[in-house]
PDB file of N, CA and C in Angstrom:
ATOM      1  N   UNK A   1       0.842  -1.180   0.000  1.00  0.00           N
ATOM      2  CA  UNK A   1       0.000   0.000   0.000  1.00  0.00           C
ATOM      3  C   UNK A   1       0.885   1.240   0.000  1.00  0.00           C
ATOM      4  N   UNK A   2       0.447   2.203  -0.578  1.00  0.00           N
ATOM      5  CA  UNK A   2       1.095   3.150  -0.888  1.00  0.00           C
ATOM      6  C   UNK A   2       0.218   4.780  -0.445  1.00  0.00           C
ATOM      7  N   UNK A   3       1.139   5.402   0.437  1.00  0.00           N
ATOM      8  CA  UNK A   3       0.178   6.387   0.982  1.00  0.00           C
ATOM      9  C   UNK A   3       0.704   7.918   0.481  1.00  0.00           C
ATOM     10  N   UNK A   4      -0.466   8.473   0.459  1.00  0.00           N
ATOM     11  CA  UNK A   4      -0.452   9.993  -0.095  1.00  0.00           C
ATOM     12  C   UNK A   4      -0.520  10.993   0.999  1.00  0.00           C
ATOM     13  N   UNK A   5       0.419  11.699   1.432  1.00  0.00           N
ATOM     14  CA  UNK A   5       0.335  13.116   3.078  1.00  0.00           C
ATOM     15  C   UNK A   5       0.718  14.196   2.576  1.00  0.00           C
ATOM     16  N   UNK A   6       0.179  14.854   3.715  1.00  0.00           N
ATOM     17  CA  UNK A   6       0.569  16.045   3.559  1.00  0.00           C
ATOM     18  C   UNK A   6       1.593  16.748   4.677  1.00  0.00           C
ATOM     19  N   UNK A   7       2.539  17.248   5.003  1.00  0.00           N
ATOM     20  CA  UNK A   7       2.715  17.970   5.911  1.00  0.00           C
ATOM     21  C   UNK A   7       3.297  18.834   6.712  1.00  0.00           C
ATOM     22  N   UNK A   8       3.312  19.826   6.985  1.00  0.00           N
ATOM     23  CA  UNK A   8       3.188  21.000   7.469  1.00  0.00           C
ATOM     24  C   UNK A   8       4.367  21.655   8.478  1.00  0.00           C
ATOM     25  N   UNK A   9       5.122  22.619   8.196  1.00  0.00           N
ATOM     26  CA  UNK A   9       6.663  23.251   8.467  1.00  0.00           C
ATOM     27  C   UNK A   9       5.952  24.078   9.722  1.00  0.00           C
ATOM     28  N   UNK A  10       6.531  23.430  11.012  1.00  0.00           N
ATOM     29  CA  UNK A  10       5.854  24.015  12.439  1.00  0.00           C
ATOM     30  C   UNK A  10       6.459  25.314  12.637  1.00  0.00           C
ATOM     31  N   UNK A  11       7.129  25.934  11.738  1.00  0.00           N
ATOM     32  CA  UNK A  11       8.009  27.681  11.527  1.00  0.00           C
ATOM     33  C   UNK A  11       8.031  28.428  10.414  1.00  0.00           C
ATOM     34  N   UNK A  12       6.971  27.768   9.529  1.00  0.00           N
ATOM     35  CA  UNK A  12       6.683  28.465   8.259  1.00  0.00           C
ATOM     36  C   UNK A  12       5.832  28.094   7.645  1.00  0.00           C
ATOM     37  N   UNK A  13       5.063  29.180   6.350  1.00  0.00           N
ATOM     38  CA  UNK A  13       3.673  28.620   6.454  1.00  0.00           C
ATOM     39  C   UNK A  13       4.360  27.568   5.169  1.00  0.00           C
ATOM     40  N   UNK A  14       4.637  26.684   5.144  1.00  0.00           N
ATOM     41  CA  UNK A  14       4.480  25.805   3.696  1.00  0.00           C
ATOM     42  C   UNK A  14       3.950  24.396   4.038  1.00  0.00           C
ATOM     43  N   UNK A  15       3.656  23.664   3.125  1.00  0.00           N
ATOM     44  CA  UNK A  15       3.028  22.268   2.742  1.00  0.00           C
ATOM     45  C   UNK A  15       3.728  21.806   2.117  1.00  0.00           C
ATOM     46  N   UNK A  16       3.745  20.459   2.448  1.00  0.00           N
ATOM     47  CA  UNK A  16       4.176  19.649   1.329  1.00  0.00           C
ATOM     48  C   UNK A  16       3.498  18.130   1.332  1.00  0.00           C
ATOM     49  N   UNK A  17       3.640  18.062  -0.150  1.00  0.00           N
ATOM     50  CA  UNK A  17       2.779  16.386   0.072  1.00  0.00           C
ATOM     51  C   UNK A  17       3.223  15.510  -0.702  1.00  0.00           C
ATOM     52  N   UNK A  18       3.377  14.370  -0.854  1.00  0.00           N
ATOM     53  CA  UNK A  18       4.344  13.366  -1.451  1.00  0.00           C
ATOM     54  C   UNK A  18       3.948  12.611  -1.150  1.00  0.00           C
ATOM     55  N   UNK A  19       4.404  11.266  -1.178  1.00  0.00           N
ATOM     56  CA  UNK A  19       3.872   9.613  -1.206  1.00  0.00           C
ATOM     57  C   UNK A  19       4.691   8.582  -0.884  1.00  0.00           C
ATOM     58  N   UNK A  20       4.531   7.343  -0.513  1.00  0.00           N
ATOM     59  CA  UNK A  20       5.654   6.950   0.387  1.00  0.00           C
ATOM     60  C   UNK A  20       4.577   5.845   0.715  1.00  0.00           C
ATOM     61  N   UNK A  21       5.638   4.731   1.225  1.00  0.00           N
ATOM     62  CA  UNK A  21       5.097   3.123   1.671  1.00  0.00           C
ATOM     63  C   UNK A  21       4.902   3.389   2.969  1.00  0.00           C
ATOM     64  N   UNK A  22       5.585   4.154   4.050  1.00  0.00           N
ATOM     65  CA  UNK A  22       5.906   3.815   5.474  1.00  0.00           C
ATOM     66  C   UNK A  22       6.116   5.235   5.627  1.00  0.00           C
ATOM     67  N   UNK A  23       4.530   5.955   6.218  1.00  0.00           N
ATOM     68  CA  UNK A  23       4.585   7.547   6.474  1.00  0.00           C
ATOM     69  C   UNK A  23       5.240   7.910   7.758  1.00  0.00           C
ATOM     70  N   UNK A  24       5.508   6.728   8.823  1.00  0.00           N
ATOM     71  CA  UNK A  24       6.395   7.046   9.964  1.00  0.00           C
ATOM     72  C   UNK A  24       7.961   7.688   9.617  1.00  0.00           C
ATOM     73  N   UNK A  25       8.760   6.491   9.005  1.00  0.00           N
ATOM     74  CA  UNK A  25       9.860   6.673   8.725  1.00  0.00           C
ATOM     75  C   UNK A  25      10.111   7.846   7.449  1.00  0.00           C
ATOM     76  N   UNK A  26       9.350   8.373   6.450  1.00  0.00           N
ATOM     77  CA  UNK A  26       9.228   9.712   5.840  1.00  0.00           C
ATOM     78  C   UNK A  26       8.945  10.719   6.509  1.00  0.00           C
ATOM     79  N   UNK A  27       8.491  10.628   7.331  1.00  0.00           N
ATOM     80  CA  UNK A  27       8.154  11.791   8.654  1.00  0.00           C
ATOM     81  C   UNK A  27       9.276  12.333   9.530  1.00  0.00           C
ATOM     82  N   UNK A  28      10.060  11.131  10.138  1.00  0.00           N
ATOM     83  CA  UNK A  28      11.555  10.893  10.065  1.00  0.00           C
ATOM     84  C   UNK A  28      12.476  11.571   9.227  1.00  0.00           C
ATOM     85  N   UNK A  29      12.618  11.336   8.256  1.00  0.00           N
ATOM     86  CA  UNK A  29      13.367  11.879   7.136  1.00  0.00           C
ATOM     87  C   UNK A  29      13.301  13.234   6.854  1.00  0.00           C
ATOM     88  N   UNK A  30      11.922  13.696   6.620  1.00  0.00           N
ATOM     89  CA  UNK A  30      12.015  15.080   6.955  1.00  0.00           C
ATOM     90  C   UNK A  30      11.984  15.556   7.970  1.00  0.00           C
ATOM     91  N   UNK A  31      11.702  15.260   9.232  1.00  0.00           N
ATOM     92  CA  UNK A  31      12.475  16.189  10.435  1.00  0.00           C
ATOM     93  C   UNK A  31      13.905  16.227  10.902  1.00  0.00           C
ATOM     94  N   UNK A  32      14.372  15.750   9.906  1.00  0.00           N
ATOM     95  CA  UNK A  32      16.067  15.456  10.488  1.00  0.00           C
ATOM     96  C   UNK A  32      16.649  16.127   9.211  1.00  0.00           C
ATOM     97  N   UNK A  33      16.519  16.517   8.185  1.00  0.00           N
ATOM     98  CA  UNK A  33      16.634  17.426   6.946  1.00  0.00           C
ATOM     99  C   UNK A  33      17.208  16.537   6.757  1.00  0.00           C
ATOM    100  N   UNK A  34      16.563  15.144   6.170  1.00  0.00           N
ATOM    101  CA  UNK A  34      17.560  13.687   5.405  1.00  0.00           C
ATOM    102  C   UNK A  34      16.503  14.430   3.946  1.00  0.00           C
ATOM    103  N   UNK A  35      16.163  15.586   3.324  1.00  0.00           N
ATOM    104  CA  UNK A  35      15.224  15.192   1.978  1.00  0.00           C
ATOM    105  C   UNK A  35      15.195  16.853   2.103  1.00  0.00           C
ATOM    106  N   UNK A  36      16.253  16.686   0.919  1.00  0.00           N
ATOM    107  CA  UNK A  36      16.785  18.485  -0.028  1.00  0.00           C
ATOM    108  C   UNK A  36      15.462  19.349   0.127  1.00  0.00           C
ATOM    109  N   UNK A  37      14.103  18.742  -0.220  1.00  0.00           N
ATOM    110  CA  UNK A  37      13.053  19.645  -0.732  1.00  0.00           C
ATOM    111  C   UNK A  37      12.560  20.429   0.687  1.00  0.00           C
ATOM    112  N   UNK A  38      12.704  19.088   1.667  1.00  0.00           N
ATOM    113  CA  UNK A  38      11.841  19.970   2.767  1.00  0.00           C
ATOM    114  C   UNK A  38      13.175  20.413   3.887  1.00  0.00           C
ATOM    115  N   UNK A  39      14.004  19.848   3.860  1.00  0.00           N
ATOM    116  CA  UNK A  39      15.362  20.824   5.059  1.00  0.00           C
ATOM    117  C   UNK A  39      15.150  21.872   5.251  1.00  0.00           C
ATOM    118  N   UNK A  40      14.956  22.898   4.832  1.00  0.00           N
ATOM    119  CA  UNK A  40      15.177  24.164   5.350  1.00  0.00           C
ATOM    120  C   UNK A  40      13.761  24.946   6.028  1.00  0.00           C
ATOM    121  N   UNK A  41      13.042  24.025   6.105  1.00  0.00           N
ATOM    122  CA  UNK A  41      11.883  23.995   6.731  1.00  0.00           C
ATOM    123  C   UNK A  41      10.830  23.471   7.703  1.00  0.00           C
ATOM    124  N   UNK A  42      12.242  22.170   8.079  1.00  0.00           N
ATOM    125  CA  UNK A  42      11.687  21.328   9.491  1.00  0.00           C
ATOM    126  C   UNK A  42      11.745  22.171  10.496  1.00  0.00           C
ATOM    127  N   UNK A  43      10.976  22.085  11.575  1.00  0.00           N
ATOM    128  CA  UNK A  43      10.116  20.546  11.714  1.00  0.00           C
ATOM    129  C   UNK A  43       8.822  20.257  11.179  1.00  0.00           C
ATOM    130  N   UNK A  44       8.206  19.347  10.897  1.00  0.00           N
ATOM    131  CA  UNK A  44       6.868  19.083  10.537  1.00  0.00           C
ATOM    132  C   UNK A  44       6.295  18.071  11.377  1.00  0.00           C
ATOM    133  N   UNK A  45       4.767  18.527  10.734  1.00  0.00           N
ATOM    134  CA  UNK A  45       3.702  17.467  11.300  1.00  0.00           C
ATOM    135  C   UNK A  45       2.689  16.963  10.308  1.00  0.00           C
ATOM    136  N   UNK A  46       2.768  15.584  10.496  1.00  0.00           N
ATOM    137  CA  UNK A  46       1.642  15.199   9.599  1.00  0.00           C
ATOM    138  C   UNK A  46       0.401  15.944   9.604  1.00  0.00           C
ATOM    139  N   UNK A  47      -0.540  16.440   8.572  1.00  0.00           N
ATOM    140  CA  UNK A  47      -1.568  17.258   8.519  1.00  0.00           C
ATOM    141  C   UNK A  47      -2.495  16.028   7.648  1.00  0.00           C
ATOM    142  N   UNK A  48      -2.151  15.465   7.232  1.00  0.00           N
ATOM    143  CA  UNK A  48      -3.068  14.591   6.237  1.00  0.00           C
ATOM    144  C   UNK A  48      -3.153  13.644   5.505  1.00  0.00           C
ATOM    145  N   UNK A  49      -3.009  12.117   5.834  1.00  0.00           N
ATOM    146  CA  UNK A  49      -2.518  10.786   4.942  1.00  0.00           C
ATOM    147  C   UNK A  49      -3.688  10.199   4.349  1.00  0.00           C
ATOM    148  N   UNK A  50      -4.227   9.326   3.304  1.00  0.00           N
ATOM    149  CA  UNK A  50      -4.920   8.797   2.557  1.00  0.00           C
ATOM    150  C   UNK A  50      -4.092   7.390   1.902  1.00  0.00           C
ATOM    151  N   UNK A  51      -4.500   6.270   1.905  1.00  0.00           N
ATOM    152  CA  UNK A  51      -4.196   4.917   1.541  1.00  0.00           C
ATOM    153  C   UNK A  51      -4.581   4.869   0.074  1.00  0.00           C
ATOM    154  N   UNK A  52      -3.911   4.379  -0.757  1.00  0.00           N
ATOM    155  CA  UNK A  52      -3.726   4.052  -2.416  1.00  0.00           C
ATOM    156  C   UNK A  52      -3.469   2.731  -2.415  1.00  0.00           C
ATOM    157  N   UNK A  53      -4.512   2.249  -3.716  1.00  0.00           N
ATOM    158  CA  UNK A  53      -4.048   0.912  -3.540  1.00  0.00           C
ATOM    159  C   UNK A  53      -2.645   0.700  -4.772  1.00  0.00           C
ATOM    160  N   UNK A  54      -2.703   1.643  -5.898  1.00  0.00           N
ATOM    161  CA  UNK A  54      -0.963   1.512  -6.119  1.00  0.00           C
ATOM    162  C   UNK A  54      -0.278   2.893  -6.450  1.00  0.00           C
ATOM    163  N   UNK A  55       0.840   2.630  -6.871  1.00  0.00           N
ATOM    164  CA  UNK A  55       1.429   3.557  -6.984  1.00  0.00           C
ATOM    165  C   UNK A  55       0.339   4.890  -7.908  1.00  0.00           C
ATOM    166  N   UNK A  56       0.301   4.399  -9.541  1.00  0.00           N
ATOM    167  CA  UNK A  56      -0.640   5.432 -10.160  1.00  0.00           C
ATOM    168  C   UNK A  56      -1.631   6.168  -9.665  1.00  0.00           C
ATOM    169  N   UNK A  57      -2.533   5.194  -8.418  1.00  0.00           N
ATOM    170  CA  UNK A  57      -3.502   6.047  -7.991  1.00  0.00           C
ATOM    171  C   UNK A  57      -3.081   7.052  -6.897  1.00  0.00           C
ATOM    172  N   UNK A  58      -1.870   6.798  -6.549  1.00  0.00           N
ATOM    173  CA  UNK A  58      -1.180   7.522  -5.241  1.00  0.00           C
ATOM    174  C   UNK A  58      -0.481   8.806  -6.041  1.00  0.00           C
ATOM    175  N   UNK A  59       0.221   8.531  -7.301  1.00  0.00           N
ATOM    176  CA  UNK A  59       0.586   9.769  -8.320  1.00  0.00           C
ATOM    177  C   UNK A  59      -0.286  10.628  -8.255  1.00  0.00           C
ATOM    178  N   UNK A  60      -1.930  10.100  -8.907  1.00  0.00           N
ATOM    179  CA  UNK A  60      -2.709  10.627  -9.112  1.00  0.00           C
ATOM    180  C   UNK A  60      -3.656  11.363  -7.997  1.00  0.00           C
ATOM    181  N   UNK A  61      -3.351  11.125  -7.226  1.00  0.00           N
ATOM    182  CA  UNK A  61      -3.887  11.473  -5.649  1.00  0.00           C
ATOM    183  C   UNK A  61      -3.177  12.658  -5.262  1.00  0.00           C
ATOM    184  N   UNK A  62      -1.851  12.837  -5.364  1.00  0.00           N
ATOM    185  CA  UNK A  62      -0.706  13.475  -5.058  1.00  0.00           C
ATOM    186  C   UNK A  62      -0.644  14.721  -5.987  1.00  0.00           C
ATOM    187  N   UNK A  63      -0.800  14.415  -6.914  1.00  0.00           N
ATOM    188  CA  UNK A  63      -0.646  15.367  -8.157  1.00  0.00           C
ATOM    189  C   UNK A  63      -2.435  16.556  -8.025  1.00  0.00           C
ATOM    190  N   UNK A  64      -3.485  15.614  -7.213  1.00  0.00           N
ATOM    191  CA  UNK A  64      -4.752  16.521  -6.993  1.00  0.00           C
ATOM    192  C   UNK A  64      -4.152  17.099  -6.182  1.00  0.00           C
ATOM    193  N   UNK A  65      -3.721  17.201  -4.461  1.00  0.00           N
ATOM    194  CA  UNK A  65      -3.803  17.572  -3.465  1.00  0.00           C
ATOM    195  C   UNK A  65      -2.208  18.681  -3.734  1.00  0.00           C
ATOM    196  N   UNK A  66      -1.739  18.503  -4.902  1.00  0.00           N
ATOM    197  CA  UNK A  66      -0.798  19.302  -5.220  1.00  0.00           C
ATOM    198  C   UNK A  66      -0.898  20.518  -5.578  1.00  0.00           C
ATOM    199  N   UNK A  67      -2.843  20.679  -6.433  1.00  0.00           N
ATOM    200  CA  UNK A  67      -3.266  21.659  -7.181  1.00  0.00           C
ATOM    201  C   UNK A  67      -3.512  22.909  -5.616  1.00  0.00           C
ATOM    202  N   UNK A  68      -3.589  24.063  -6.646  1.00  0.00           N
ATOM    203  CA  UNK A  68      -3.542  25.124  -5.964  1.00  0.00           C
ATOM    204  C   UNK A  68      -4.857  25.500  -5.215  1.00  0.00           C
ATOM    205  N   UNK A  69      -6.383  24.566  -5.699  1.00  0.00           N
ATOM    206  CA  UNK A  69      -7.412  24.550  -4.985  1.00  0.00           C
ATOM    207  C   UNK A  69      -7.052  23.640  -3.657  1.00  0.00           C
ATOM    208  N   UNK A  70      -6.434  22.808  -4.060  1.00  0.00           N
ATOM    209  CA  UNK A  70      -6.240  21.674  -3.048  1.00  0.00           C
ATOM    210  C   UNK A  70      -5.430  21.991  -1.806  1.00  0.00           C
ATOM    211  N   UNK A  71      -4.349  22.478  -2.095  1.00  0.00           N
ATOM    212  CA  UNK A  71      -3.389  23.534  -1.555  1.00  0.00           C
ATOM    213  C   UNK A  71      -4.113  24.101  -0.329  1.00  0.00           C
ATOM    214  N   UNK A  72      -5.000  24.781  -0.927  1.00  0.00           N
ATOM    215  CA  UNK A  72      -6.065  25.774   0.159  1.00  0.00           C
ATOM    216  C   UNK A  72      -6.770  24.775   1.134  1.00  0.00           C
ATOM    217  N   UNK A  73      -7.429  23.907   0.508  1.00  0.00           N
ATOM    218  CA  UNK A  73      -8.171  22.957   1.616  1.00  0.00           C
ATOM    219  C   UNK A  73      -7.302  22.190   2.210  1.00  0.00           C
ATOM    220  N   UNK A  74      -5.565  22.033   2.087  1.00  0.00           N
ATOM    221  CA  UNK A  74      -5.198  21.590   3.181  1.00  0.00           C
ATOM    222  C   UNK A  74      -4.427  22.892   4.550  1.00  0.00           C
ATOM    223  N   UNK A  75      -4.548  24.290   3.921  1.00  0.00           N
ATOM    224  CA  UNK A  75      -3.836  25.050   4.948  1.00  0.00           C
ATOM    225  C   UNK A  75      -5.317  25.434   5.704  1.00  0.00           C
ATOM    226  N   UNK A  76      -6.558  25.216   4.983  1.00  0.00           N
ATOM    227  CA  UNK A  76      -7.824  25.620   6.242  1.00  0.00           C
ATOM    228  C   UNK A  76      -7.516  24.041   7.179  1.00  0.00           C
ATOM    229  N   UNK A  77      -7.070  22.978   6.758  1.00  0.00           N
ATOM    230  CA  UNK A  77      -7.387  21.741   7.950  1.00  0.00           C
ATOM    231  C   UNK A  77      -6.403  22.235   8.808  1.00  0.00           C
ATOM    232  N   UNK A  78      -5.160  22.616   8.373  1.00  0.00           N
ATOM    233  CA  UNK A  78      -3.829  23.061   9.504  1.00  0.00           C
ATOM    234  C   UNK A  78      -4.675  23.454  10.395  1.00  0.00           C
ATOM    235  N   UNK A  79      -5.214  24.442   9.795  1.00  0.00           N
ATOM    236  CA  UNK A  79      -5.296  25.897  10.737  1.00  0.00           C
ATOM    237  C   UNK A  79      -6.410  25.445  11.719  1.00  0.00           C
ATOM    238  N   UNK A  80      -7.351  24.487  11.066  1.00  0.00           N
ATOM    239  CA  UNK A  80      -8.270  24.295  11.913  1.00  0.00           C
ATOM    240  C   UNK A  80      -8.031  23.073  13.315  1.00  0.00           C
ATOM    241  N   UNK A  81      -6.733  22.351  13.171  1.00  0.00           N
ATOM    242  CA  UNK A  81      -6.215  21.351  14.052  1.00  0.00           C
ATOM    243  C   UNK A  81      -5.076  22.401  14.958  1.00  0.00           C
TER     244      UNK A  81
END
């Protein structure tokens, strides 16, 4: 299974969302700046995971919640947790 998150720089406003087998140990990775894209912006918190049953639909999952509508409906859940 392959999962789609989102999540959220606890010192700046950004998002990020990507995909990954094992959202513990990616969670990991970016709070320790092991992953170029998000380093300069740890720490984070998961804001939002969803289960795919493969990779394409997890692309395709990833690539929605990437769009700039989508974007928005995940900084109102931040804000609202």
């Amino acid at each position: 299974m392959i999962w789609v998150y989102a999540i959220s720089s606890l010192n700046h406003n950004y998002i990020y969302v990507g995909m990954t087998v094992n959202i513990d140990e990616r969670l990991h990775r970016h709070n320790n700046g092991r992953e170029r894209s998000t380093k300069f912006y740890a720490p984070f918190e998961l804001i939002y995971s969803e289960p795919c049953r493969d990779r394409l639909e997890a692309r395709n999952r990833e690539k929605y919640w990437k769009s700039g509508v989508c974007k928005e409906k995940l900084r109102k859940l931040r804000n609202t947790t």
